[in-house]
PDB file of N, CA and C in Angstrom:
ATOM      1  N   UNK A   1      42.719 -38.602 226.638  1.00  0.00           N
ATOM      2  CA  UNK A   1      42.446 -37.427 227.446  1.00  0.00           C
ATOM      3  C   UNK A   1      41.869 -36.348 226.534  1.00  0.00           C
ATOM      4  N   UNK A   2      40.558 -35.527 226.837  1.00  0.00           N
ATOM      5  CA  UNK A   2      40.133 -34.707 226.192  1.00  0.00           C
ATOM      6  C   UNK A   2      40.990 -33.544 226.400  1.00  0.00           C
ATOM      7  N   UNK A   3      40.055 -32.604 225.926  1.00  0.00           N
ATOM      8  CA  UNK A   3      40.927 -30.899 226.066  1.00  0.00           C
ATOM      9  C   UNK A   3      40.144 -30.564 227.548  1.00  0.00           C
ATOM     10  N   UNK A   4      39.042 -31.065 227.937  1.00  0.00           N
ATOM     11  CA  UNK A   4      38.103 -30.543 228.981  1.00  0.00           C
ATOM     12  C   UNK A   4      38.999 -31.515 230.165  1.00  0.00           C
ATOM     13  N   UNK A   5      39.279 -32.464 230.359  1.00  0.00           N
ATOM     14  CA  UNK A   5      40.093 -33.143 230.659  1.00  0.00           C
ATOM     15  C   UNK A   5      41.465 -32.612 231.527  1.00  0.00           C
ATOM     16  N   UNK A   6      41.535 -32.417 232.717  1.00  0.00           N
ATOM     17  CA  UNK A   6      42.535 -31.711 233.418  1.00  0.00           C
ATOM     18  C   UNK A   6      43.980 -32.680 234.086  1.00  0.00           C
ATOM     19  N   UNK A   7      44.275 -33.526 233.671  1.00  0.00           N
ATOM     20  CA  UNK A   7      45.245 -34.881 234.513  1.00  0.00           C
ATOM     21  C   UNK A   7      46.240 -34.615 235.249  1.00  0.00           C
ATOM     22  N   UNK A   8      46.264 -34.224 236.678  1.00  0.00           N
ATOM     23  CA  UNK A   8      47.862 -33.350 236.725  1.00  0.00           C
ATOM     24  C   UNK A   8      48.478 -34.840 237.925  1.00  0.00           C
ATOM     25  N   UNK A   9      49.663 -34.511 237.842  1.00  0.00           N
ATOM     26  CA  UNK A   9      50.556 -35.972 237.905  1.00  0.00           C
ATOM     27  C   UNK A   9      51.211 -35.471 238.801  1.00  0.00           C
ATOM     28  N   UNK A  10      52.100 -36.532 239.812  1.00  0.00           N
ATOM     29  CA  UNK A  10      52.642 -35.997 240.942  1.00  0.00           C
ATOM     30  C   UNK A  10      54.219 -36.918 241.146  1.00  0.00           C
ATOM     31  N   UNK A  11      54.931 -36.450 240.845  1.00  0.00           N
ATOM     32  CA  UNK A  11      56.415 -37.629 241.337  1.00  0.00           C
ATOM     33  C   UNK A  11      56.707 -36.683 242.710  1.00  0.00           C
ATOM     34  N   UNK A  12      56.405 -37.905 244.110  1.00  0.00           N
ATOM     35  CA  UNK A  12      57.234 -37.389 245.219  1.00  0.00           C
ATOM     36  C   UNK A  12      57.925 -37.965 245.764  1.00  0.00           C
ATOM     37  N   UNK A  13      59.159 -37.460 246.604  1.00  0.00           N
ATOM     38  CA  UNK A  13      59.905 -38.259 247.179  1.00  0.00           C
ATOM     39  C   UNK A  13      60.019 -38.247 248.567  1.00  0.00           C
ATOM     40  N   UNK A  14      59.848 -39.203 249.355  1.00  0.00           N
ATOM     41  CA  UNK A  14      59.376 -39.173 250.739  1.00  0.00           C
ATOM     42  C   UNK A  14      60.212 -39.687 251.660  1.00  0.00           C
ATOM     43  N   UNK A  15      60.426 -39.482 252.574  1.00  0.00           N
ATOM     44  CA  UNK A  15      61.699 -39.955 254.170  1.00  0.00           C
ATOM     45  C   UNK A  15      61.717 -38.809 254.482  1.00  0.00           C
ATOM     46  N   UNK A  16      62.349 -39.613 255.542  1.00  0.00           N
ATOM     47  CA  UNK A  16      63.474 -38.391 256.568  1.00  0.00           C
ATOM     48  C   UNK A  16      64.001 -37.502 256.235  1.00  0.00           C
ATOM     49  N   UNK A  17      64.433 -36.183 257.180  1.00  0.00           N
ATOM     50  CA  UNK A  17      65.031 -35.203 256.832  1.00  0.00           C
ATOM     51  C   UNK A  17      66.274 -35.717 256.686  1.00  0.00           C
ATOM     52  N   UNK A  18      67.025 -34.763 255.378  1.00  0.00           N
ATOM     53  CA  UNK A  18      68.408 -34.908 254.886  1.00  0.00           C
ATOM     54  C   UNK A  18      69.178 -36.285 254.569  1.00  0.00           C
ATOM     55  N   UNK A  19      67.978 -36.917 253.450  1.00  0.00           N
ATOM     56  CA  UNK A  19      68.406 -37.727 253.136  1.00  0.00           C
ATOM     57  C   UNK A  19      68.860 -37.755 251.597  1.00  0.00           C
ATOM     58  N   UNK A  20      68.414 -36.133 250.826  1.00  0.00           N
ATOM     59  CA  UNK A  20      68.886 -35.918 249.785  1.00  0.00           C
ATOM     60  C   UNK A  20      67.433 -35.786 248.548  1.00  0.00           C
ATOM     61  N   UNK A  21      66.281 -35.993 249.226  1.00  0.00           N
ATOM     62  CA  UNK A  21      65.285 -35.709 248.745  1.00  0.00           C
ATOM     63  C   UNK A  21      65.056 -34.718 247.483  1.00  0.00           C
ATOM     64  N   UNK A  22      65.443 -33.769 248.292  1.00  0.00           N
ATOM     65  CA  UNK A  22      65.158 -32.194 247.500  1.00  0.00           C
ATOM     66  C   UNK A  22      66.570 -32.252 246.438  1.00  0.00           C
ATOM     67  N   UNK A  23      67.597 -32.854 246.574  1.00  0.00           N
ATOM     68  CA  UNK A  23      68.853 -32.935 245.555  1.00  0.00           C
ATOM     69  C   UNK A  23      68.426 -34.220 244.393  1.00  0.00           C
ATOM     70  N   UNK A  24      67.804 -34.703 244.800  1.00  0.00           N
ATOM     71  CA  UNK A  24      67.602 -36.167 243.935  1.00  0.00           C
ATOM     72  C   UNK A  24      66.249 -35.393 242.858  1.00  0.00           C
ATOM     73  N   UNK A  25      65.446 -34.857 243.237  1.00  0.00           N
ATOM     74  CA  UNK A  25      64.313 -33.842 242.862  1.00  0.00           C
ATOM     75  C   UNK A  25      64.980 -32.856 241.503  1.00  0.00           C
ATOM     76  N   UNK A  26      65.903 -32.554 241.883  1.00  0.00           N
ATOM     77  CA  UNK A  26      66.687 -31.320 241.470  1.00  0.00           C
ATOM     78  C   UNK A  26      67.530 -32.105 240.271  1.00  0.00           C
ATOM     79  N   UNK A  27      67.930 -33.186 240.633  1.00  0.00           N
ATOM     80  CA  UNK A  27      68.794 -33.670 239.501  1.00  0.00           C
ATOM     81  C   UNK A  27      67.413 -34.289 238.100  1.00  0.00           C
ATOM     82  N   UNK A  28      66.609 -35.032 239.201  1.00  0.00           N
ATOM     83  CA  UNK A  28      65.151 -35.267 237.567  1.00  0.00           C
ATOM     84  C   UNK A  28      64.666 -34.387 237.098  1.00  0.00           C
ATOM     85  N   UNK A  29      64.873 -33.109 237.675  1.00  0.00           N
ATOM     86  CA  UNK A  29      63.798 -31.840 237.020  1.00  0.00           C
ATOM     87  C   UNK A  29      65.144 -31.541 235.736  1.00  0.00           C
ATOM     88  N   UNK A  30      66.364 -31.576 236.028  1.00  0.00           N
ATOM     89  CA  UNK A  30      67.181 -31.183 235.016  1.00  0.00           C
ATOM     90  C   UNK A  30      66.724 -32.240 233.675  1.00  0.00           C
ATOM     91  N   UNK A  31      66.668 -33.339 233.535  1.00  0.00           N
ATOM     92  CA  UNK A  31      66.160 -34.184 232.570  1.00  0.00           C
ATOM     93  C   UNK A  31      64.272 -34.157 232.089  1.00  0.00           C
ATOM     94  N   UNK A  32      63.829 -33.369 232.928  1.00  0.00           N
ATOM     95  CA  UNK A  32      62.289 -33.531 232.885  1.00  0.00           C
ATOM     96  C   UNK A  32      61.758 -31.460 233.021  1.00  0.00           C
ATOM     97  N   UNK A  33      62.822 -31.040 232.002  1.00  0.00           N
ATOM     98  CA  UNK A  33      62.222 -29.243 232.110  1.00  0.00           C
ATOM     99  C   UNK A  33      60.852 -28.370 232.123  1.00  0.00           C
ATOM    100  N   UNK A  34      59.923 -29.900 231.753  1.00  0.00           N
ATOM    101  CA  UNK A  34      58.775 -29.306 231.670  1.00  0.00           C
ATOM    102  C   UNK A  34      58.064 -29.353 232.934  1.00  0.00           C
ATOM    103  N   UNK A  35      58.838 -30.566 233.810  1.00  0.00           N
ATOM    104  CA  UNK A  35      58.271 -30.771 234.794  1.00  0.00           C
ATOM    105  C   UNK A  35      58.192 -29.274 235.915  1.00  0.00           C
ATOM    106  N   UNK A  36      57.386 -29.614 236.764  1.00  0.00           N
ATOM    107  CA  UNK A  36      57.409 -28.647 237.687  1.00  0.00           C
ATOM    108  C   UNK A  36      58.022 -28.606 238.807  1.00  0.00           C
ATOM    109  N   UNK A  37      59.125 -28.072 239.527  1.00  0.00           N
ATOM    110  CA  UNK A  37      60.054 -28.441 240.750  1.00  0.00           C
ATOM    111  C   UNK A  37      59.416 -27.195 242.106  1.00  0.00           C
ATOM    112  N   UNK A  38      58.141 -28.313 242.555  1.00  0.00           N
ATOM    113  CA  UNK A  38      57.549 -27.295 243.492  1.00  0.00           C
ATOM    114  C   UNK A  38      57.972 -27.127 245.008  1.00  0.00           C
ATOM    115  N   UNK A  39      59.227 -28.082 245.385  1.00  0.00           N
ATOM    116  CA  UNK A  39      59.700 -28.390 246.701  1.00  0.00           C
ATOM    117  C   UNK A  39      58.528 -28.635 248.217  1.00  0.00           C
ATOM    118  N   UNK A  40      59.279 -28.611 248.908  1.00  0.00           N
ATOM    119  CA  UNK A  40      58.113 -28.816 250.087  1.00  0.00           C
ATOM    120  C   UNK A  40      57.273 -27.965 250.876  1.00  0.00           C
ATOM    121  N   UNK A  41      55.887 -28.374 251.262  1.00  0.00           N
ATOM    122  CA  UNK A  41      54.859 -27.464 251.541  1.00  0.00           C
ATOM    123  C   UNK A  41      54.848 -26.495 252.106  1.00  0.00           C
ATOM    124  N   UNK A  42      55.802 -26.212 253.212  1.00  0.00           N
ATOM    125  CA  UNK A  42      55.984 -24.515 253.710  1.00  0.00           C
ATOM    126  C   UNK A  42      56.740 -23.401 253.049  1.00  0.00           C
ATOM    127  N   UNK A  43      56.779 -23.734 251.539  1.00  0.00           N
ATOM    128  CA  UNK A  43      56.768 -22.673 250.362  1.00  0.00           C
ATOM    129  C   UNK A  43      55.995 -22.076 250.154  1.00  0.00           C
ATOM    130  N   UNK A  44      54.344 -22.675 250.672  1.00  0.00           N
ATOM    131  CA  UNK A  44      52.966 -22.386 249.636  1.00  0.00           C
ATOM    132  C   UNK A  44      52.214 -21.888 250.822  1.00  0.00           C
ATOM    133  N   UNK A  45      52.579 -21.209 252.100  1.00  0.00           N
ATOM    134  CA  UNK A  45      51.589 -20.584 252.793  1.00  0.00           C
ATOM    135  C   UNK A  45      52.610 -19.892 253.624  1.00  0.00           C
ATOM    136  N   UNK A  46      51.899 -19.043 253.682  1.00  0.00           N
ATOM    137  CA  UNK A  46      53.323 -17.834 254.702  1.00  0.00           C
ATOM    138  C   UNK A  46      52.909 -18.168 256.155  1.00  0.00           C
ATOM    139  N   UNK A  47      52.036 -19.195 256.474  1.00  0.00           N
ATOM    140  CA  UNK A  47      51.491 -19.074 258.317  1.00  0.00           C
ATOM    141  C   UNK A  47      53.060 -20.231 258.464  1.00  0.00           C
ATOM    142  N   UNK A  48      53.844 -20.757 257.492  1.00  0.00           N
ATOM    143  CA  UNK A  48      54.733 -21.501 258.068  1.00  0.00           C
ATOM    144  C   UNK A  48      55.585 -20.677 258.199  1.00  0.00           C
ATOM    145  N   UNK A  49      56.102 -19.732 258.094  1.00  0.00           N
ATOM    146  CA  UNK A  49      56.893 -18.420 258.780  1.00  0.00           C
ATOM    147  C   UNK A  49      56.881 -18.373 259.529  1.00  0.00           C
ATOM    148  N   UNK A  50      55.653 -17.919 260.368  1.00  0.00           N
ATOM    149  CA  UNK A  50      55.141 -17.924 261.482  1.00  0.00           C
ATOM    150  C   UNK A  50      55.312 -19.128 262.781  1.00  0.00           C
ATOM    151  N   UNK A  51      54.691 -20.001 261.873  1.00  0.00           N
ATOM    152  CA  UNK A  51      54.909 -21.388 263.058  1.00  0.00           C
ATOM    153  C   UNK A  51      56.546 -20.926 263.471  1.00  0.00           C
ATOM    154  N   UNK A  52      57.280 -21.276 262.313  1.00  0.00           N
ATOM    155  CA  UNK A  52      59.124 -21.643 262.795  1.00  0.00           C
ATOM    156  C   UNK A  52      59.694 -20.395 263.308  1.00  0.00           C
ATOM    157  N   UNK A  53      59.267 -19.288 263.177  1.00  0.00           N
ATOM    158  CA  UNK A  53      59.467 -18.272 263.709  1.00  0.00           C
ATOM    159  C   UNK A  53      59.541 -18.520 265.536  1.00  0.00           C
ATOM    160  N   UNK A  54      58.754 -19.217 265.548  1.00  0.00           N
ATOM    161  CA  UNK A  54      58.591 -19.666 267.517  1.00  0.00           C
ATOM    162  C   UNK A  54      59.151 -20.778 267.839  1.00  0.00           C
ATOM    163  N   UNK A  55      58.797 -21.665 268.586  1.00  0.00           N
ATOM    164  CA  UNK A  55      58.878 -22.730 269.341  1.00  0.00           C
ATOM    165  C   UNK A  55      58.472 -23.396 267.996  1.00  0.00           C
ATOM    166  N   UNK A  56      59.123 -23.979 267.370  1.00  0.00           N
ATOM    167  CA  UNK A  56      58.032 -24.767 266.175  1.00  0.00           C
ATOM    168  C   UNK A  56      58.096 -26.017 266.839  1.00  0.00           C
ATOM    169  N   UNK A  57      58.258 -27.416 267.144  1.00  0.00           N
ATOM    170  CA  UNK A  57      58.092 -28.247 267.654  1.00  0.00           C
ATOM    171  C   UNK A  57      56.358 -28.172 268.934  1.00  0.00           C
ATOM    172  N   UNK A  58      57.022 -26.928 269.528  1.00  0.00           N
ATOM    173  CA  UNK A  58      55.767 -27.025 270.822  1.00  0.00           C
ATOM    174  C   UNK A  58      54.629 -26.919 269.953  1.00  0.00           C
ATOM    175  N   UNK A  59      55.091 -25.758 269.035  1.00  0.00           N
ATOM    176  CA  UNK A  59      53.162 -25.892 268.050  1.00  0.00           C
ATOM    177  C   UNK A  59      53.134 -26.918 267.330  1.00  0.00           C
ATOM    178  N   UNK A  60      53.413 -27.917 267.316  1.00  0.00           N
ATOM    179  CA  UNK A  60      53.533 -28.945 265.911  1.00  0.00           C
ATOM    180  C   UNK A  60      52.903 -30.142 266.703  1.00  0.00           C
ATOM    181  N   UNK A  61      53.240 -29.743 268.158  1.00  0.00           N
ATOM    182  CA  UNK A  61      52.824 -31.148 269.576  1.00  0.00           C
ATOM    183  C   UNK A  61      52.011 -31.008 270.645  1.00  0.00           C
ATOM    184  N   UNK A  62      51.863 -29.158 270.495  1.00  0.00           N
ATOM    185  CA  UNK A  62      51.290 -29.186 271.642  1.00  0.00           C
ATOM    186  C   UNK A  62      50.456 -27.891 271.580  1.00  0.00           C
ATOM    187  N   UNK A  63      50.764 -26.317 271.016  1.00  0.00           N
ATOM    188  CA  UNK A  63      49.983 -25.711 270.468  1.00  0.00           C
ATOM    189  C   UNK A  63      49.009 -25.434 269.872  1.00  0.00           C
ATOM    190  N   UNK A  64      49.189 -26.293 268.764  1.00  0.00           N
ATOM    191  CA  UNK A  64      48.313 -26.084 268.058  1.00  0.00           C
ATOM    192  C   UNK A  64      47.208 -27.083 267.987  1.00  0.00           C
ATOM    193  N   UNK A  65      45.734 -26.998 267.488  1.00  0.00           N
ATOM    194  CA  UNK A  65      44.732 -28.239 267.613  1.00  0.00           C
ATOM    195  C   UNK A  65      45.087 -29.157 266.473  1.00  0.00           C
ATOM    196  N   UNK A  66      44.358 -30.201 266.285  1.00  0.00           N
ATOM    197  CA  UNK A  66      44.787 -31.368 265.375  1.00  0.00           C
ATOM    198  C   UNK A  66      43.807 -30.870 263.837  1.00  0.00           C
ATOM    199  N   UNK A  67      43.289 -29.761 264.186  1.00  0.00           N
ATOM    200  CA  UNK A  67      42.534 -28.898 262.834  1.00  0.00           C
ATOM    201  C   UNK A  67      43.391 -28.300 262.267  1.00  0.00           C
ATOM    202  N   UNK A  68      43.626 -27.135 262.919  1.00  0.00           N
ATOM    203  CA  UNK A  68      44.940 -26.370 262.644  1.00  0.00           C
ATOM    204  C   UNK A  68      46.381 -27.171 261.721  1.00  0.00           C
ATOM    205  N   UNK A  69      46.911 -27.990 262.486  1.00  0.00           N
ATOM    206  CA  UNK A  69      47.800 -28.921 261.893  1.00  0.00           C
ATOM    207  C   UNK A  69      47.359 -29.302 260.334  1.00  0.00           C
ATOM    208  N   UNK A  70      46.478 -30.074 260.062  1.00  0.00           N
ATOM    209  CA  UNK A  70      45.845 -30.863 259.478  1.00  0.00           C
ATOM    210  C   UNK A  70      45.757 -29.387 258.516  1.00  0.00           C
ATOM    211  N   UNK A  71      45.231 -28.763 258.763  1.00  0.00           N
ATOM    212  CA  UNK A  71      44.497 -27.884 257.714  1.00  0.00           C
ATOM    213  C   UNK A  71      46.230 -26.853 257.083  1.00  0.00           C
ATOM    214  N   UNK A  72      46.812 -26.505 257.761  1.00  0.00           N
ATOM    215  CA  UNK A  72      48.225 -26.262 257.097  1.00  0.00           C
ATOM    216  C   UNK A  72      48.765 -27.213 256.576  1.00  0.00           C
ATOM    217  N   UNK A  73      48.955 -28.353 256.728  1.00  0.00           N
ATOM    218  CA  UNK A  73      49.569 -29.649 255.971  1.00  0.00           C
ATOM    219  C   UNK A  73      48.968 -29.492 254.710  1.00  0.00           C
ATOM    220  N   UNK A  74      47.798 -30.431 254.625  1.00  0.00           N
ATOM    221  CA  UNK A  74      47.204 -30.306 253.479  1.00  0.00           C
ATOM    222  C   UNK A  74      46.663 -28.862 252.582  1.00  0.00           C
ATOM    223  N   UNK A  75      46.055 -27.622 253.483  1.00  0.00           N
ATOM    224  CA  UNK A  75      45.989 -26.709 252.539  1.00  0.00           C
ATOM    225  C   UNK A  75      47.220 -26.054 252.170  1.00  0.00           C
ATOM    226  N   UNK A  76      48.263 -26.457 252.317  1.00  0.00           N
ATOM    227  CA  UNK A  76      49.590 -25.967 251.558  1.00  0.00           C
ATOM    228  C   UNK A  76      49.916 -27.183 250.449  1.00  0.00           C
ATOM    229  N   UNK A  77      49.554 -28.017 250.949  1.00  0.00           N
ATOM    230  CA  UNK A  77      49.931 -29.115 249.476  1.00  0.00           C
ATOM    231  C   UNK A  77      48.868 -28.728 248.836  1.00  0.00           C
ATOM    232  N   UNK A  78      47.613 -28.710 248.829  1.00  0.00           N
ATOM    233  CA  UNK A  78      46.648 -27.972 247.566  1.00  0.00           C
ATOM    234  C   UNK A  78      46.821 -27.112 247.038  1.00  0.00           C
ATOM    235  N   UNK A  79      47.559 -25.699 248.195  1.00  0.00           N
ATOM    236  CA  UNK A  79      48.231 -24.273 247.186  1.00  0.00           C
ATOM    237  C   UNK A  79      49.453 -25.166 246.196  1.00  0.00           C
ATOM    238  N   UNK A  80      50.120 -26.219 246.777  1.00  0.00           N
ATOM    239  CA  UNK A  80      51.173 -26.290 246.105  1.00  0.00           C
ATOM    240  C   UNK A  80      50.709 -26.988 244.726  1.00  0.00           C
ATOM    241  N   UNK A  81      50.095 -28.112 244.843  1.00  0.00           N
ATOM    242  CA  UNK A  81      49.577 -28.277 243.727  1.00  0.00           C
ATOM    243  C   UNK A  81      48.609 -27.757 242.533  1.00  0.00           C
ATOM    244  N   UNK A  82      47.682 -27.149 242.743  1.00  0.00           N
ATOM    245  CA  UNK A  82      47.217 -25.655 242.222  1.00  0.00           C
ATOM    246  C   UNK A  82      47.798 -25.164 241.352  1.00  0.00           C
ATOM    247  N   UNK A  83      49.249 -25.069 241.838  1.00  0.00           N
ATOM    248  CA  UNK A  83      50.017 -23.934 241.454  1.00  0.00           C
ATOM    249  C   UNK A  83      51.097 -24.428 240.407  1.00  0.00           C
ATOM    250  N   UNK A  84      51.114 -25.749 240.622  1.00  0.00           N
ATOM    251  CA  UNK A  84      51.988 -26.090 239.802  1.00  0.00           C
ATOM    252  C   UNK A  84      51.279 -26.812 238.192  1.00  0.00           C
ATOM    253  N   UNK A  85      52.418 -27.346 237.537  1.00  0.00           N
ATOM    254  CA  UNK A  85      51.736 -28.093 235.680  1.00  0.00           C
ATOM    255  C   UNK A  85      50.897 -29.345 236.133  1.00  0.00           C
ATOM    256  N   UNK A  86      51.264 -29.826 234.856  1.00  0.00           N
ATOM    257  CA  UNK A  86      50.226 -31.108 234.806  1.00  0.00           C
ATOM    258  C   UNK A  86      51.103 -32.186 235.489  1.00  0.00           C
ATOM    259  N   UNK A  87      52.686 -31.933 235.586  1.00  0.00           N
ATOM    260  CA  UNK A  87      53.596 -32.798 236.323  1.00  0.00           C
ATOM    261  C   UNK A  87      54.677 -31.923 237.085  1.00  0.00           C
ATOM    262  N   UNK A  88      54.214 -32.457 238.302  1.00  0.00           N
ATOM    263  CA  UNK A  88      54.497 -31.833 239.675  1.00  0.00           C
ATOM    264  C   UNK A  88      55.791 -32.342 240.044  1.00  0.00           C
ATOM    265  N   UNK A  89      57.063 -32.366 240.644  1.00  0.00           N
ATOM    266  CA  UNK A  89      58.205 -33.120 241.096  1.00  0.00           C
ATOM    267  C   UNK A  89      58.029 -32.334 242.939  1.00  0.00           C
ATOM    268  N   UNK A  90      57.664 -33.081 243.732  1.00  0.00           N
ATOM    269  CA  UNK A  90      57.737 -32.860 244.799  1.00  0.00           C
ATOM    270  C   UNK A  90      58.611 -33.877 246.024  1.00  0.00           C
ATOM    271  N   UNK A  91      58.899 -32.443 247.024  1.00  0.00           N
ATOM    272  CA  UNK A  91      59.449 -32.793 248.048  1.00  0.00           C
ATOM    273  C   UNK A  91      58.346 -33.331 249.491  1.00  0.00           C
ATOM    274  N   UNK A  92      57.990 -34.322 249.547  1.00  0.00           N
ATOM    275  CA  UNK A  92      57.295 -35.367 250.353  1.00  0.00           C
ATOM    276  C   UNK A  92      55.759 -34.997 249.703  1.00  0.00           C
ATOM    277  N   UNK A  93      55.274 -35.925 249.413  1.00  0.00           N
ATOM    278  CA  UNK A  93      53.650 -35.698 248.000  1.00  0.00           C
ATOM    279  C   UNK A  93      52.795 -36.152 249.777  1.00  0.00           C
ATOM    280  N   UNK A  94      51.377 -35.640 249.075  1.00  0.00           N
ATOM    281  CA  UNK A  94      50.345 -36.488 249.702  1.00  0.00           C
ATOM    282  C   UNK A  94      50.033 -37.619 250.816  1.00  0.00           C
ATOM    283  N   UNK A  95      51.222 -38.687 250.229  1.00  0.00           N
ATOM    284  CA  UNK A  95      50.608 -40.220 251.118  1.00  0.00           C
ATOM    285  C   UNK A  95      51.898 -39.453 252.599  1.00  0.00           C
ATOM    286  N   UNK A  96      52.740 -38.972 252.159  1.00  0.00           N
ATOM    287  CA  UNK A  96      53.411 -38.624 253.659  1.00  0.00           C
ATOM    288  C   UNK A  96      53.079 -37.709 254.092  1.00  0.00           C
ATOM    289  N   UNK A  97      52.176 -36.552 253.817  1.00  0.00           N
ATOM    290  CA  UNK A  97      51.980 -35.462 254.673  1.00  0.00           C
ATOM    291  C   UNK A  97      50.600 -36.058 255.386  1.00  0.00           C
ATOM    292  N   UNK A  98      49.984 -36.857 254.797  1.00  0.00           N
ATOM    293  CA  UNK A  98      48.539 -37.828 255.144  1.00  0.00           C
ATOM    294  C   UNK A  98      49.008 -37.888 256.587  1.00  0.00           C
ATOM    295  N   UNK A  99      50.382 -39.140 256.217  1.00  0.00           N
ATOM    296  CA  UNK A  99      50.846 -40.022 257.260  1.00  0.00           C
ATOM    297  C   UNK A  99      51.070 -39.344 258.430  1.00  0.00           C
ATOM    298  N   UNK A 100      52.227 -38.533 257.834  1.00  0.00           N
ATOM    299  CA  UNK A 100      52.512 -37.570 259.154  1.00  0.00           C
ATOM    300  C   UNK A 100      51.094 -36.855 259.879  1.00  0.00           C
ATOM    301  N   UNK A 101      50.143 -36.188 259.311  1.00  0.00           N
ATOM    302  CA  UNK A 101      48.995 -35.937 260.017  1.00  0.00           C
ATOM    303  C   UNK A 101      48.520 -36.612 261.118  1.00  0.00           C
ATOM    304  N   UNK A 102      47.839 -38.194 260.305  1.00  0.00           N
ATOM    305  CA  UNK A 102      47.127 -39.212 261.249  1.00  0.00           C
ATOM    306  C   UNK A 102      48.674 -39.244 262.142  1.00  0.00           C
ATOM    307  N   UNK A 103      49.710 -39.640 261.935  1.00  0.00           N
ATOM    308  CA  UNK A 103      50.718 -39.541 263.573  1.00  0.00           C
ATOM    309  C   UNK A 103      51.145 -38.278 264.313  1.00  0.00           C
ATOM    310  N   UNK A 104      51.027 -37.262 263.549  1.00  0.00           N
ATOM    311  CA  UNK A 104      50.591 -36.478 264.384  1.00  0.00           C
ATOM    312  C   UNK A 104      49.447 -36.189 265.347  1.00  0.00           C
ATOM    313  N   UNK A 105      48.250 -36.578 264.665  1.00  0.00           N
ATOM    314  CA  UNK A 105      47.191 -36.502 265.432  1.00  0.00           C
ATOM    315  C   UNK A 105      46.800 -37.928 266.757  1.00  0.00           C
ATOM    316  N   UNK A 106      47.924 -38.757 266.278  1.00  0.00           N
ATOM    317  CA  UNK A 106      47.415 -39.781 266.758  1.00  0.00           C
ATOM    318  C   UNK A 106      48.574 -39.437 268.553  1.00  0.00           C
ATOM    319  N   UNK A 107      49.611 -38.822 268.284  1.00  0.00           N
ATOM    320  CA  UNK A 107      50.353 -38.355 269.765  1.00  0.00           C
ATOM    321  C   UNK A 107      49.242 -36.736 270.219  1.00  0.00           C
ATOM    322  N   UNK A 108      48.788 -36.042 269.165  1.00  0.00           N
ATOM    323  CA  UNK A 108      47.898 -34.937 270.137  1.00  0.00           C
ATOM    324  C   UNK A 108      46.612 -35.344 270.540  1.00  0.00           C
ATOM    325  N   UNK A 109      46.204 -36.436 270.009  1.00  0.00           N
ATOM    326  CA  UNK A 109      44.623 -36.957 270.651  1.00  0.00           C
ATOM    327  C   UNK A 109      44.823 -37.846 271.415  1.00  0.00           C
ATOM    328  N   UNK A 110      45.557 -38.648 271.635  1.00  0.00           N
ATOM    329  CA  UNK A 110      45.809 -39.439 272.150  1.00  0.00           C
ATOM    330  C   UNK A 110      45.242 -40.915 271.271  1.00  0.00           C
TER     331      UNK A 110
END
């Protein structure tokens, strides 16, 4: 790897709610201090305030367009990653906020 060379690395951990994700996260960042403990994506944009502030389910299914969705999912994992080192410890990475998208989009488009 050069110096021009930017490599940033991602450990995430992905499932269901309250399965201990964010505690299992918390116990590798204690062994890994350099790592970065950036938790999950409605840290990294304040419009998720907003959503849960309301009905969050109705906007998540039925409010909001499949742009909208899509574009808070992922442009909060880009603030989140952005923002964090060259090694990231996250609460659900990339391939599940993907996932969740396309099934999200796949019950609002039909």
């Amino acid at each position: 790897m050069t110096a021009e060379t930017h490599q940033h690395l991602s450990v995430s951990l992905n499932g269901v709610d309250n399965v201990g994700k964010t505690k299992q996260l918390a116990w590798l960042h204690r062994g890994m201090p350099d790592a970065h403990l950036v938790g999950t994506v409605d840290a990294w944009d304040s419009r998720w305030r907003e959503v849960a502030a309301g009905d969050f389910a109705h906007w998540w299914f039925v409010g909001s367009t499949t742009a909208e969705h899509v574009g808070l999912m992922l442009g909060s994992h880009v603030a989140r990653r952005d923002a964090s080192g060259p090694l990231a410890l996250e609460d659900r990475g990339l391939p599940m906020l993907r996932a969740t998208c396309a099934a999200t989009a796949a019950l609002k488009d039909g």
